[in-house]
Protein backbone atom coordinates (compact mmCIF):
# COMPACT_ATOMS: atom_id res chain seq x y z
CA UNK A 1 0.00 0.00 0.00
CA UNK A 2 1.24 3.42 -1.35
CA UNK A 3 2.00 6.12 1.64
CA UNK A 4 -0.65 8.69 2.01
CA UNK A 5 0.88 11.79 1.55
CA UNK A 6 0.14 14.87 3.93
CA UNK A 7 -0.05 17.74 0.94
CA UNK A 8 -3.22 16.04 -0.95
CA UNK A 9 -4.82 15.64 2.73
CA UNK A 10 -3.98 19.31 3.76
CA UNK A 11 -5.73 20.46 0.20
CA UNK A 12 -8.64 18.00 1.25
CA UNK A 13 -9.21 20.03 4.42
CA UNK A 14 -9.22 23.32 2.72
CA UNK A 15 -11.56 21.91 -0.28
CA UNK A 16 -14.52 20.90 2.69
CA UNK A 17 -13.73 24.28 4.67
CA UNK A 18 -14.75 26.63 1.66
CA UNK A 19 -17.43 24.06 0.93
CA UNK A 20 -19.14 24.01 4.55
CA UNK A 21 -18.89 27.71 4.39
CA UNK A 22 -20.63 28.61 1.07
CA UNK A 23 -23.55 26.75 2.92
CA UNK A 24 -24.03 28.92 5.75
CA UNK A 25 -26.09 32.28 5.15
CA UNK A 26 -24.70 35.36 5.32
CA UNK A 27 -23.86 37.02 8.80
CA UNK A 28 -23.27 40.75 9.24
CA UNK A 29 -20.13 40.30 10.77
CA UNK A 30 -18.51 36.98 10.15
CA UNK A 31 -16.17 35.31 12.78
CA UNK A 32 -13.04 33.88 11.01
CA UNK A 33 -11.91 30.70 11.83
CA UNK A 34 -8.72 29.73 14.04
CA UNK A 35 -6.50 27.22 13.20
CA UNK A 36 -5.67 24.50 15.36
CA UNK A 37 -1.86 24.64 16.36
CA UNK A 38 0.67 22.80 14.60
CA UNK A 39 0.74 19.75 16.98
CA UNK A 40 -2.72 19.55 17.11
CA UNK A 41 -4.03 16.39 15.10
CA UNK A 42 -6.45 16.38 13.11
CA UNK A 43 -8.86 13.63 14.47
CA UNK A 44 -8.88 16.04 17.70
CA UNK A 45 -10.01 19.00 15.22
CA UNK A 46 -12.74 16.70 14.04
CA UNK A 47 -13.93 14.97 16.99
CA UNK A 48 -17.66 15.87 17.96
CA UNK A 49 -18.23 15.50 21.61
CA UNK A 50 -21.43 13.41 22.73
CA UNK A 51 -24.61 14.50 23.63
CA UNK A 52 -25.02 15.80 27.13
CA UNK A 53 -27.22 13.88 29.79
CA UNK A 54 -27.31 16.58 32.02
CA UNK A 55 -30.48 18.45 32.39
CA UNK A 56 -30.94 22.47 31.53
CA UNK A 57 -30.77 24.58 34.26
CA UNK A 58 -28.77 26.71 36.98
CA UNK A 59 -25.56 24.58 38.39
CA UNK A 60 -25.08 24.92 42.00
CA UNK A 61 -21.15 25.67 42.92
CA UNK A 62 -19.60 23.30 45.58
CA UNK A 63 -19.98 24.33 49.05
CA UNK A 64 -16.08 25.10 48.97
CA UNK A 65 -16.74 27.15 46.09
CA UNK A 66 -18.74 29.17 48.33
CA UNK A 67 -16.79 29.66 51.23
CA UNK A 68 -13.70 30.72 49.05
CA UNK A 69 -15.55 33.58 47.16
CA UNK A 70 -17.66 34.97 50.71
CA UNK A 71 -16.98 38.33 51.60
CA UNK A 72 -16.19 38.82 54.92
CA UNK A 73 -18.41 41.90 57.22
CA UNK A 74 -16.73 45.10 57.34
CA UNK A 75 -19.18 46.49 60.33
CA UNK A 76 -19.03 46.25 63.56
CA UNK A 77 -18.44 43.15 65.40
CA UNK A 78 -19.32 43.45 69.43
CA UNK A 79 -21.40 41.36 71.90
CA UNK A 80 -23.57 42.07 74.89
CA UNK A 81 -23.85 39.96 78.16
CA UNK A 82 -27.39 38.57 79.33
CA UNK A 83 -27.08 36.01 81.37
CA UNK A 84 -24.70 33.06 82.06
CA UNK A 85 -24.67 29.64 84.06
CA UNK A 86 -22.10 28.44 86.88
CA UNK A 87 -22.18 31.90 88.65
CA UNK A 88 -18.94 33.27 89.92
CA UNK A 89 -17.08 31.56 93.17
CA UNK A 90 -19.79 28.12 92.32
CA UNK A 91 -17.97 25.65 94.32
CA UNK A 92 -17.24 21.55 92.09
CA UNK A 93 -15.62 18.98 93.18
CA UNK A 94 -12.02 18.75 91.98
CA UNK A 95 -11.80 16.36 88.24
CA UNK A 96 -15.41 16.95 87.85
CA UNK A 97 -17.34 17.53 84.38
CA UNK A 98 -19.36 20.93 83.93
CA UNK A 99 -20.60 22.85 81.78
CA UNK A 100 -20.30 26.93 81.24
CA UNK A 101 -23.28 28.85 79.13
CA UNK A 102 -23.00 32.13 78.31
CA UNK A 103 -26.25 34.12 77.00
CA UNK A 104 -25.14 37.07 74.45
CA UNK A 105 -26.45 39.09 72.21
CA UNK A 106 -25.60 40.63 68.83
CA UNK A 107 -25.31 44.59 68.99
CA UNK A 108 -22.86 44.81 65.82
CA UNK A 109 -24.17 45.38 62.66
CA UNK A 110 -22.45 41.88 61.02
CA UNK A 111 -24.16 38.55 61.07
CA UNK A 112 -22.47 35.85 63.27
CA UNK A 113 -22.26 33.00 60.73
CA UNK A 114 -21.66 29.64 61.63
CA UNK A 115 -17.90 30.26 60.90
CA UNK A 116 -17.75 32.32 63.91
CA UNK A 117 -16.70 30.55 67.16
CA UNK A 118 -17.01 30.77 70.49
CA UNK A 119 -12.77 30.94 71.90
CA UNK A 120 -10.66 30.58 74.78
CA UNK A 121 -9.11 33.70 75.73
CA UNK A 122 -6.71 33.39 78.23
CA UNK A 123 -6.46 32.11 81.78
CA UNK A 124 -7.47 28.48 83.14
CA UNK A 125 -8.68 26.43 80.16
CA UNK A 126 -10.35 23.78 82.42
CA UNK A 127 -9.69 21.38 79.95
CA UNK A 128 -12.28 22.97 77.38
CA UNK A 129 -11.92 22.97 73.34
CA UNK A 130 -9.83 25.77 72.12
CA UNK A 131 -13.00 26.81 70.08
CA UNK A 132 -16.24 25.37 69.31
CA UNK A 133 -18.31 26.86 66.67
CA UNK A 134 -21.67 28.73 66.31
CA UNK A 135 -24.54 26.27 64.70
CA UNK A 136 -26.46 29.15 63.37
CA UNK A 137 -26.49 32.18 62.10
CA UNK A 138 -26.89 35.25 64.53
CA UNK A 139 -28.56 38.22 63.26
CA UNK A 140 -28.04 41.84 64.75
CA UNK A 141 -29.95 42.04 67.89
CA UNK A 142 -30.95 38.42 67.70
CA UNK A 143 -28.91 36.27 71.01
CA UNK A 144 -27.43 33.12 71.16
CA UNK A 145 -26.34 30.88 74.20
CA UNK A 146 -22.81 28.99 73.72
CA UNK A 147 -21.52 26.86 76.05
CA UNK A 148 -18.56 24.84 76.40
CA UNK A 149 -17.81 21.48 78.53
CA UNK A 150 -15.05 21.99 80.90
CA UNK A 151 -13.28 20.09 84.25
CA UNK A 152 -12.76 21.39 87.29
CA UNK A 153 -9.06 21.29 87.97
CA UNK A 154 -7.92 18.30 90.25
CA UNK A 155 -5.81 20.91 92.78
CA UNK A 156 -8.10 22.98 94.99
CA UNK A 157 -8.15 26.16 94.29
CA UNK A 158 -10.02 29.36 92.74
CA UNK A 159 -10.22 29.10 88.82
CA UNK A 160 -10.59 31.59 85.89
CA UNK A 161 -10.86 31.11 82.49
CA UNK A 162 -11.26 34.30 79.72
CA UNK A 163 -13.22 33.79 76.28
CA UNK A 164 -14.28 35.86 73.57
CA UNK A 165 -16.02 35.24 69.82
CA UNK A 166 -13.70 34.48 66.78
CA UNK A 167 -14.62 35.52 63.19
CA UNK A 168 -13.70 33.12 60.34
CA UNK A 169 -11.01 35.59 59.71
CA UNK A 170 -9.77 34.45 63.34
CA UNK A 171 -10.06 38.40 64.29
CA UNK A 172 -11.88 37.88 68.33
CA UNK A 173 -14.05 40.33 69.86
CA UNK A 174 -15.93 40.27 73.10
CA UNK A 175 -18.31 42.83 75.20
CA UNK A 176 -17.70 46.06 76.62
CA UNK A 177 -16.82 49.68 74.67
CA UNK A 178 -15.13 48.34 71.44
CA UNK A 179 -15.77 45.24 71.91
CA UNK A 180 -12.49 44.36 73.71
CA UNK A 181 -13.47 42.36 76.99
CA UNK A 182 -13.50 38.50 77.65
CA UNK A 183 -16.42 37.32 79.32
CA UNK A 184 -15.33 34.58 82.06
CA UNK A 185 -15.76 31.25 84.27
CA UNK A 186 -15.14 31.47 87.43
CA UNK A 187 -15.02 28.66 89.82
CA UNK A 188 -13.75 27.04 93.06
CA UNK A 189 -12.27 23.83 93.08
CA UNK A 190 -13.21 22.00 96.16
CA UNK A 191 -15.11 23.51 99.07
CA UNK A 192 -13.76 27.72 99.31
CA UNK A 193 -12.60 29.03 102.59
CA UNK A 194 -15.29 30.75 104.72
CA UNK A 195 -16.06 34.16 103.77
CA UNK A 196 -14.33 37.44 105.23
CA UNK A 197 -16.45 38.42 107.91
CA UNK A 198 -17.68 42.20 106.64
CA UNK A 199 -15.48 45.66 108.48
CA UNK A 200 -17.48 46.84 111.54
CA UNK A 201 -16.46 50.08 113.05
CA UNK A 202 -16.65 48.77 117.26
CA UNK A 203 -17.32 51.75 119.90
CA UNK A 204 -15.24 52.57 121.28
CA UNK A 205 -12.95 52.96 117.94
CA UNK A 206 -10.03 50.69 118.73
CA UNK A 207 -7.83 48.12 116.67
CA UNK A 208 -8.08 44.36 118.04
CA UNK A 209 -5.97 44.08 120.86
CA UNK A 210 -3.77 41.15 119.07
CA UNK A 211 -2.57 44.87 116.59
CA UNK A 212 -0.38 45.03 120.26
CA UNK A 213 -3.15 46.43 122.48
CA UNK A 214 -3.82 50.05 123.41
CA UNK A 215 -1.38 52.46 124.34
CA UNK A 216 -2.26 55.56 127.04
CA UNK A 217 -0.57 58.85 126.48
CA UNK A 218 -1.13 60.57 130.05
CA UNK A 219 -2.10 64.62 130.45
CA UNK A 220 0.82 66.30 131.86
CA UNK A 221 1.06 69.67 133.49
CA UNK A 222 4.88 69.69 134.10
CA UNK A 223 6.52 69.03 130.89
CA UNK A 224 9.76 66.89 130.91
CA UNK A 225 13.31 68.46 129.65
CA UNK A 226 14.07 66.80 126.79
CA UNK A 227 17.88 66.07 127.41
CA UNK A 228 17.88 62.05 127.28
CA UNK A 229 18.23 61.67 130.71
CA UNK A 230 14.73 60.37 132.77
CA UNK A 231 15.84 57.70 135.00
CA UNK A 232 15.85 59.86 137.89
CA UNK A 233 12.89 61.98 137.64
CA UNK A 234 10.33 60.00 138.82
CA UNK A 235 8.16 63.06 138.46
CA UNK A 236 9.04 63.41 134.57
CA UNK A 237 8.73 59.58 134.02
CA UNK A 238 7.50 56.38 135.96
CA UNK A 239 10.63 54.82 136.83
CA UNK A 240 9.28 51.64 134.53
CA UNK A 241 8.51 52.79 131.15
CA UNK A 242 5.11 50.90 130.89
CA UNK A 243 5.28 49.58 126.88
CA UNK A 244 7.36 47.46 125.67
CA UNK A 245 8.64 46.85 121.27
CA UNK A 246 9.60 42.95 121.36
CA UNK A 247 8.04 41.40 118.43
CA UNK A 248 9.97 41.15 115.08
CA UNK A 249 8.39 42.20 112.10
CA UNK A 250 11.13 42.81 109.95
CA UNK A 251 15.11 41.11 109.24
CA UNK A 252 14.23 38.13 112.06
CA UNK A 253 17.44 36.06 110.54
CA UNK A 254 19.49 39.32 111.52
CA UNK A 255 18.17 39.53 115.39
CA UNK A 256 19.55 37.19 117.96
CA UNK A 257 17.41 38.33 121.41
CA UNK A 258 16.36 41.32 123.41
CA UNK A 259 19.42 42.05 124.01
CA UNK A 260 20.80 42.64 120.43
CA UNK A 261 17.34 44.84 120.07
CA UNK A 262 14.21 45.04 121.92
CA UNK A 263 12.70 48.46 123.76
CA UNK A 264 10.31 49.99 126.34
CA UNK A 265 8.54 53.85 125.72
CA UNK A 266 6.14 56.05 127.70
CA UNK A 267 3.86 59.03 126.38
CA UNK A 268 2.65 61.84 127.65
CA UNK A 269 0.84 65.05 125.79
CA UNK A 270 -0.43 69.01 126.29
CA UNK A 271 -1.96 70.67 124.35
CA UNK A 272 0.96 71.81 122.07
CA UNK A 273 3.04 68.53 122.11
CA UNK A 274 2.99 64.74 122.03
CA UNK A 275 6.10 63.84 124.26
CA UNK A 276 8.15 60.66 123.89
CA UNK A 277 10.58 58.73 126.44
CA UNK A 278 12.12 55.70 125.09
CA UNK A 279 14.95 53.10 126.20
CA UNK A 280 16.48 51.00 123.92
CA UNK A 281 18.59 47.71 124.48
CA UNK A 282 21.15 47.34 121.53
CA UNK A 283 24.37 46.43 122.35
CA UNK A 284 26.17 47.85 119.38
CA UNK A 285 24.84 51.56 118.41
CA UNK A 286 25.46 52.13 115.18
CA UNK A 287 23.80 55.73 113.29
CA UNK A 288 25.24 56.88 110.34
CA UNK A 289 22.59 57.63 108.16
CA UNK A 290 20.34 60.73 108.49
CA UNK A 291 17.22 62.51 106.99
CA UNK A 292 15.12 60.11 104.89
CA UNK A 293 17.92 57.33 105.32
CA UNK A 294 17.79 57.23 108.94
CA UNK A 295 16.24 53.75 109.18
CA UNK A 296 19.67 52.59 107.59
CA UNK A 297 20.52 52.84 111.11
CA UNK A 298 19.95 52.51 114.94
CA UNK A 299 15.86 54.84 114.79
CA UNK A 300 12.61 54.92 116.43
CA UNK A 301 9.59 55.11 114.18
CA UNK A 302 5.82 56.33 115.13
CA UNK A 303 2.72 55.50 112.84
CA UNK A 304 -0.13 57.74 113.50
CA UNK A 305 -3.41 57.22 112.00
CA UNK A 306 -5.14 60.87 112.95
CA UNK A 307 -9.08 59.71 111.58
CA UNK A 308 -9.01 56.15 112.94
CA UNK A 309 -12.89 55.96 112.81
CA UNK A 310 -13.28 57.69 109.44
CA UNK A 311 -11.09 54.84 107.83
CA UNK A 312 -11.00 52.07 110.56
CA UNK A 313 -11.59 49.43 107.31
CA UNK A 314 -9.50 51.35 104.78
CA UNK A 315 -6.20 49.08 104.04
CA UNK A 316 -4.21 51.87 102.15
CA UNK A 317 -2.31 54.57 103.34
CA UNK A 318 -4.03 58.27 102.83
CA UNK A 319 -3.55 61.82 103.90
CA UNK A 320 -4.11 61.49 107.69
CA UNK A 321 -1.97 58.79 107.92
CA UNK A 322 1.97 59.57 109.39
CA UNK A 323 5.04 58.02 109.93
CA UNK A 324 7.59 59.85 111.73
CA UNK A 325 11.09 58.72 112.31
CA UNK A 326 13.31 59.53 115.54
CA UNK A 327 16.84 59.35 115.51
CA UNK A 328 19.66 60.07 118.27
CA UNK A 329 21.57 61.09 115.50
CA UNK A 330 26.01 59.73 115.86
CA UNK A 331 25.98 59.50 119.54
CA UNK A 332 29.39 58.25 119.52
CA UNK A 333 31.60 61.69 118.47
CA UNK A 334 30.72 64.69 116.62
CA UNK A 335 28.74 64.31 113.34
CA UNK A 336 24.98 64.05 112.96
CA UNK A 337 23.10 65.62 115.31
CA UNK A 338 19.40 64.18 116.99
CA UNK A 339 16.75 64.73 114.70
CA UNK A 340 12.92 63.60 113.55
CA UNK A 341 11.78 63.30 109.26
CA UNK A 342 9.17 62.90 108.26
CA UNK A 343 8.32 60.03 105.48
CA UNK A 344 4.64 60.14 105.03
CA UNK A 345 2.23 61.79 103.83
CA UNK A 346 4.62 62.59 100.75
CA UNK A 347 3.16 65.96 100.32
CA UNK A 348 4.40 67.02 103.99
CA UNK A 349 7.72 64.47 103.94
CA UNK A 350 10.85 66.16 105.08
CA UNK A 351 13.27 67.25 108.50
CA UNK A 352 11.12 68.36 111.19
CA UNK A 353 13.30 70.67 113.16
CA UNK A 354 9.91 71.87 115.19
CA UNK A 355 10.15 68.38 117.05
CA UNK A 356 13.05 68.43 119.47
CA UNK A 357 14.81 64.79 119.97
CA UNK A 358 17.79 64.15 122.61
CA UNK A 359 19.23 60.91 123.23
CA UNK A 360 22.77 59.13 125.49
CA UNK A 361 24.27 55.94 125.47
CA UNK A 362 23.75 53.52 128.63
CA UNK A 363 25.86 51.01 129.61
CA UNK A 364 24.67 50.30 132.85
CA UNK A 365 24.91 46.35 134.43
CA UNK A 366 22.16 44.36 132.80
CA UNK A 367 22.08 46.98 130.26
CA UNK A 368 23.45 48.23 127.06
CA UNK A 369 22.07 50.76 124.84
CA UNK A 370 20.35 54.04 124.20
CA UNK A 371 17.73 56.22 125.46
CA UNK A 372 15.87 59.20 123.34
CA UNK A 373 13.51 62.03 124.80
CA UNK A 374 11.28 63.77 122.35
CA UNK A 375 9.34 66.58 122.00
CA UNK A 376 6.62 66.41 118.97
CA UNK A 377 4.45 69.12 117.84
CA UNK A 378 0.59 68.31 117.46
CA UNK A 379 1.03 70.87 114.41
CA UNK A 380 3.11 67.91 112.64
CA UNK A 381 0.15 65.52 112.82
CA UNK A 382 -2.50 68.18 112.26
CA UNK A 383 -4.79 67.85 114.91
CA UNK A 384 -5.03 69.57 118.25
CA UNK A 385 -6.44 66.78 121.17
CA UNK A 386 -8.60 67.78 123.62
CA UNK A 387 -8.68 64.12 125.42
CA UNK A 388 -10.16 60.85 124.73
CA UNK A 389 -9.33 60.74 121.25
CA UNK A 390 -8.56 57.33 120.43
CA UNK A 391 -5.45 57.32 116.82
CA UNK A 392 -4.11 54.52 115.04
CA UNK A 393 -0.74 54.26 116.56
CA UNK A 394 2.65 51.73 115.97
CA UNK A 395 6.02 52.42 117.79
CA UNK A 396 9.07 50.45 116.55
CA UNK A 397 12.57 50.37 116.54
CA UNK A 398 15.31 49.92 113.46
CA UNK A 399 18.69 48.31 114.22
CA UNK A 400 22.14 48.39 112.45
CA UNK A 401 24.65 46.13 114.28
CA UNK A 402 27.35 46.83 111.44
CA UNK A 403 29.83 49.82 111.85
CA UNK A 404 30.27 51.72 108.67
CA UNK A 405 27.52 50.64 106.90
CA UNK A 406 23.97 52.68 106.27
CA UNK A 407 21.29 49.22 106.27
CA UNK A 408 18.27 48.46 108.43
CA UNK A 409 19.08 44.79 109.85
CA UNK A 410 16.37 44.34 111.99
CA UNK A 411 12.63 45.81 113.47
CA UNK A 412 10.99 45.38 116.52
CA UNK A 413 7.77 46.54 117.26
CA UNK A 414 4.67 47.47 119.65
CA UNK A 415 2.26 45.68 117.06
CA UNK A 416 3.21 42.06 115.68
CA UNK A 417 1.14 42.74 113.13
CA UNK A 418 2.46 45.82 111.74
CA UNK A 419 2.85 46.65 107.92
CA UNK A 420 3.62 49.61 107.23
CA UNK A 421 1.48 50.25 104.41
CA UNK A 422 -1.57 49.37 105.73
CA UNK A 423 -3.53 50.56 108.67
CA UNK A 424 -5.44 48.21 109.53
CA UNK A 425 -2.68 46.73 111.01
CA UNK A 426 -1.65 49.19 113.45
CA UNK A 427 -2.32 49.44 117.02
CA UNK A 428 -4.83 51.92 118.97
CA UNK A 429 -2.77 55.13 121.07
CA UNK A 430 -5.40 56.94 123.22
CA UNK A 431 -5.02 60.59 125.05
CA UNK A 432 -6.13 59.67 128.77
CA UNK A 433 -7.03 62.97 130.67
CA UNK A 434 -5.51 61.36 133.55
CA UNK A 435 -2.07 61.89 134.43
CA UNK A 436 -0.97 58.61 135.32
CA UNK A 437 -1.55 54.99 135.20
C-alpha cells in the first residue's frame, strides 16, 4: 500500500472548509476561523463530543466554592452579656465535668455566621476545646447561648478562664466599649474558705488588741526636759517605762534576742506637744545615716493614724496617715546631730526641726544601749487633742549592728502585726485625761 501523503490531505481540508462555508447564510459580521496549532491532530479538530445527559438549568457551585468567594463583614463586630450559668465563686468537686453557658447578644451590625466561634481567651482552660463553633447564624440584635464542657481542675483552688467570639477571619471580639473584653468562668475547686467576715467600726474605735493592744498617752502639766536623761525623775517619768517593742516584724534572721534589740517607751501630751521617752537595748549603736535614710541605722519610728474611725476598714495609706522617724543622730563623736523626718504623707515628707529629739548611750549592768527624749508638735500631725481621742498608733525600733555601713538589719515593734502600708494593722494610742496609770 502506497503512503498517504500529507499535501493532498492538507488540500482536502481546505476543499470541505470553503465548501461548509458557502452553505451557511450570510452574517453581518462573520467570525473567522482559528487554526488549530501545529501539533494539534487532526482527528482532535474533528472529533464531535457526545450529547449531554445533564439536564438544563442553573448549576449549583460546591460548598467550597462558596466559602472561598464569601466576603467577609466590614461592620461592627461586638457582643452584649445577658445572662450566664455556673455563677462566679460556684464551688465543684475537683476532676469533675461541667458545663459553662454564656447568654449574648448581637449589637454589631455583622451577622455571626456559623464560621464564627465561640474561643478561649486566656487564663485556666479547664480542659475545654480551644473553640467550638456557632450552629447558626446570629442576626443583629438576635442572642445566642454557647456553652462549652469543661473540668474542674484536680488541685483545689479558685479558677478563671477568659473567652471571647472568633470571626472566620480568626479576628476575636468580646463585650464592653469596642468590643475588647472576655467574658469569664469562674469557679472554686473544692469547698472555698469561709467568707471574710464584713469591716465593723466597734465603739469605742479601737484596733483588736492582738494589733499590740492600746497604748495611754497621760495629760501632763509639768513638761519633761528633753535632754535624754529620765531615770531619775520620777516626776518626769515612771521609773518603769510601761510599753514594751519585742516582736519582730522585719530582718528576724538578723536579730539574735532582746538584748541585740528590743525596747520599752512612755507618752505623755499638752496641748501643744505629744512627748516621747524611750529606752532602747542594743548592744552595738550604730547611726550613720540621716534625713530620709535614717532607718539605715539605729531609729525609732511612730505611725499615727489621725481619723481612725473615718477609715478604721481602709487598708491603704491616705492623707491622715503619718510616719515619723526619731533618731539620736552619731551618739558616739561629733557628726549628725538628733533629729525627727518625716516620710509620710509625701506631700508634707521632710526634717522636722519643730520636734526636738535628745538621746545618750547607757551602759549600765544588765544593760546596754540608748535612750531618746522627744518633744513632737501636734502641728506635725494636724490635729489639736482635747482628750479621749482614740489614733491609730505603731512604735518600733530599726537596728544596724554593722559599723560603717547605712542598712536596716532588723525591726521590733509594739504591734506584731504591723505593715507599714496598711492601717489596719496598726495598734490603737489613746489621750487619757488622767495623768498617770
Amino acid at each position: 500500500m502506497k503512503s498517504f501523503t500529507r499535501k493532498p490531505l492538507v488540500g482536502l481540508v481546505v476543499l470541505l472548509v470553503l465548501t461548509v462555508g458557502c452553505t451557511l447564510p450570510l452574517a453581518p459580521t462573520p467570525t473567522p476561523f482559528v487554526f488549530p496549532t501545529p501539533n494539534m491532530t487532526l482527528t482532535a479538530l474533528f472529533m464531535i463530543p457526545p450529547t449531554s445527559t445533564v439536564p438544563a438549568g442553573p448549576t449549583t457551585p460546591p460548598a467550597s466554592a462558596a466559602t472561598a468567594t464569601s466576603v467577609a463583614c466590614t461592620g461592627t463586630h461586638l457582643a452584649d452579656f445577658i445572662s450566664e450559668t455556673v455563677p462566679d465563686g460556684t464551688s465543684i468537686t475537683p476532676g469533675a465535668a461541667f458545663t459553662k453557658t454564656w447568654t449574648l447578644k448581637n449589637v454589631g451590625t455583622c451577622t455571626w455566621t456559623t464560621g464564627y466561634s465561640l474561643v478561649f481567651d486566656s487564663g485556666s482552660q479547664m480542659g475545654a476545646p480551644a473553640s467550638v463553633p456557632l450552629t447558626a447564624a446570629v442576626a443583629p440584635a438576635a442572642t445566642v447561648t454557647l456553652s462549652a464542657a469543661m473540668t474542674a481542675p484536680s488541685t483545689t483552688g479558685s479558677y478563671q478562664g477568659f473567652w471571647k467570639l472568633s470571626t472566620p477571619a480568626g479576628t476575636r471580639f468580646g463585650v464592653g466599649t469596642g468590643g475588647t473584653t472576655a467574658f469569664w468562668v469562674k469557679i472554686f475547686a473544692g469547698t472555698p474558705p469561709p467568707a471574710v467576715p464584713a469591716c465593723v467600726v466597734p465603739s469605742p474605735v479601737r484596733r483588736p488588741d492582738g494589733n499590740g493592744g492600746m497604748v495611754e498617752a497621760y495629760w501632763t502639766t509639768n513638761p519633761p526636759a528633753i535632754d535624754g536623761y529620765f531615770d531619775s525623775f520620777a516626776e518626769e517619768w515612771p521609773t518603769t517605762l510601761k510599753y514594751s517593742a519585742t516582736s519582730v516584724v522585719f530582718g528576724k534572721s538578723n536579730w539574735d534576742n532582746e538584748a541585740d534589740l528590743s525596747a520599752t517607751y512612755h507618752f505623755k501630751w499638752d496641748g501643744t506637744y505629744l512627748y516621747l521617752a524611750a529606752k532602747v537595748r542594743d548592744n552595738n549603736y550604730v547611726q550613720e545615716s540621716s534625713g530620709s535614710n535614717m532607718y539605715k541605722g539605729d531609729s525609732l519610728e511612730i505611725l499615727f493614724d489621725t481619723a481612725l474611725k473615718s477609715d478604721y476598714c481602709s487598708s491603704s495609706l491616705s492623707g491622715d496617715d503619718f510616719q515619723l522617724g526619731v533618731s539620736g543622730g552619731f551618739l558616739v563623736g561629733p557628726g549628725q546631730e538628733p533629729e525627727a523626718y518625716l516620710w509620710f504623707p509625701t506631700d508634707k515628707t521632710g526634717l522636722k526641726p519643730v520636734a526636738t529629739v535628745k538621746a545618750v548611750q547607757i551602759s549600765a549592768p544588765g544593760f546596754v544601749g540608748y535612750q531618746i527624749e522627744a518633744k513632737i508638735p501636734w502641728t506635725i500631725f494636724s490635729i489639736t487633742p482635747t482628750g479621749g481621742e482614740e489614733y491609730g498608733f505603731a512604735f518600733s525600733v530599726s537596728d544596724n549592728d554593722s559599723s560603717g555601713t547605712s542598712k536596716q538589719q532588723s525591726m521590733v515593734s509594739s504591734d506584731p502585726k504591723r505593715v507599714l502600708t496598711n492601717p489596719m494593722t496598726w495598734g490603737t494610742i489613746q489621750m487619757e485625761t488622767k495623768a498617770g496609770p
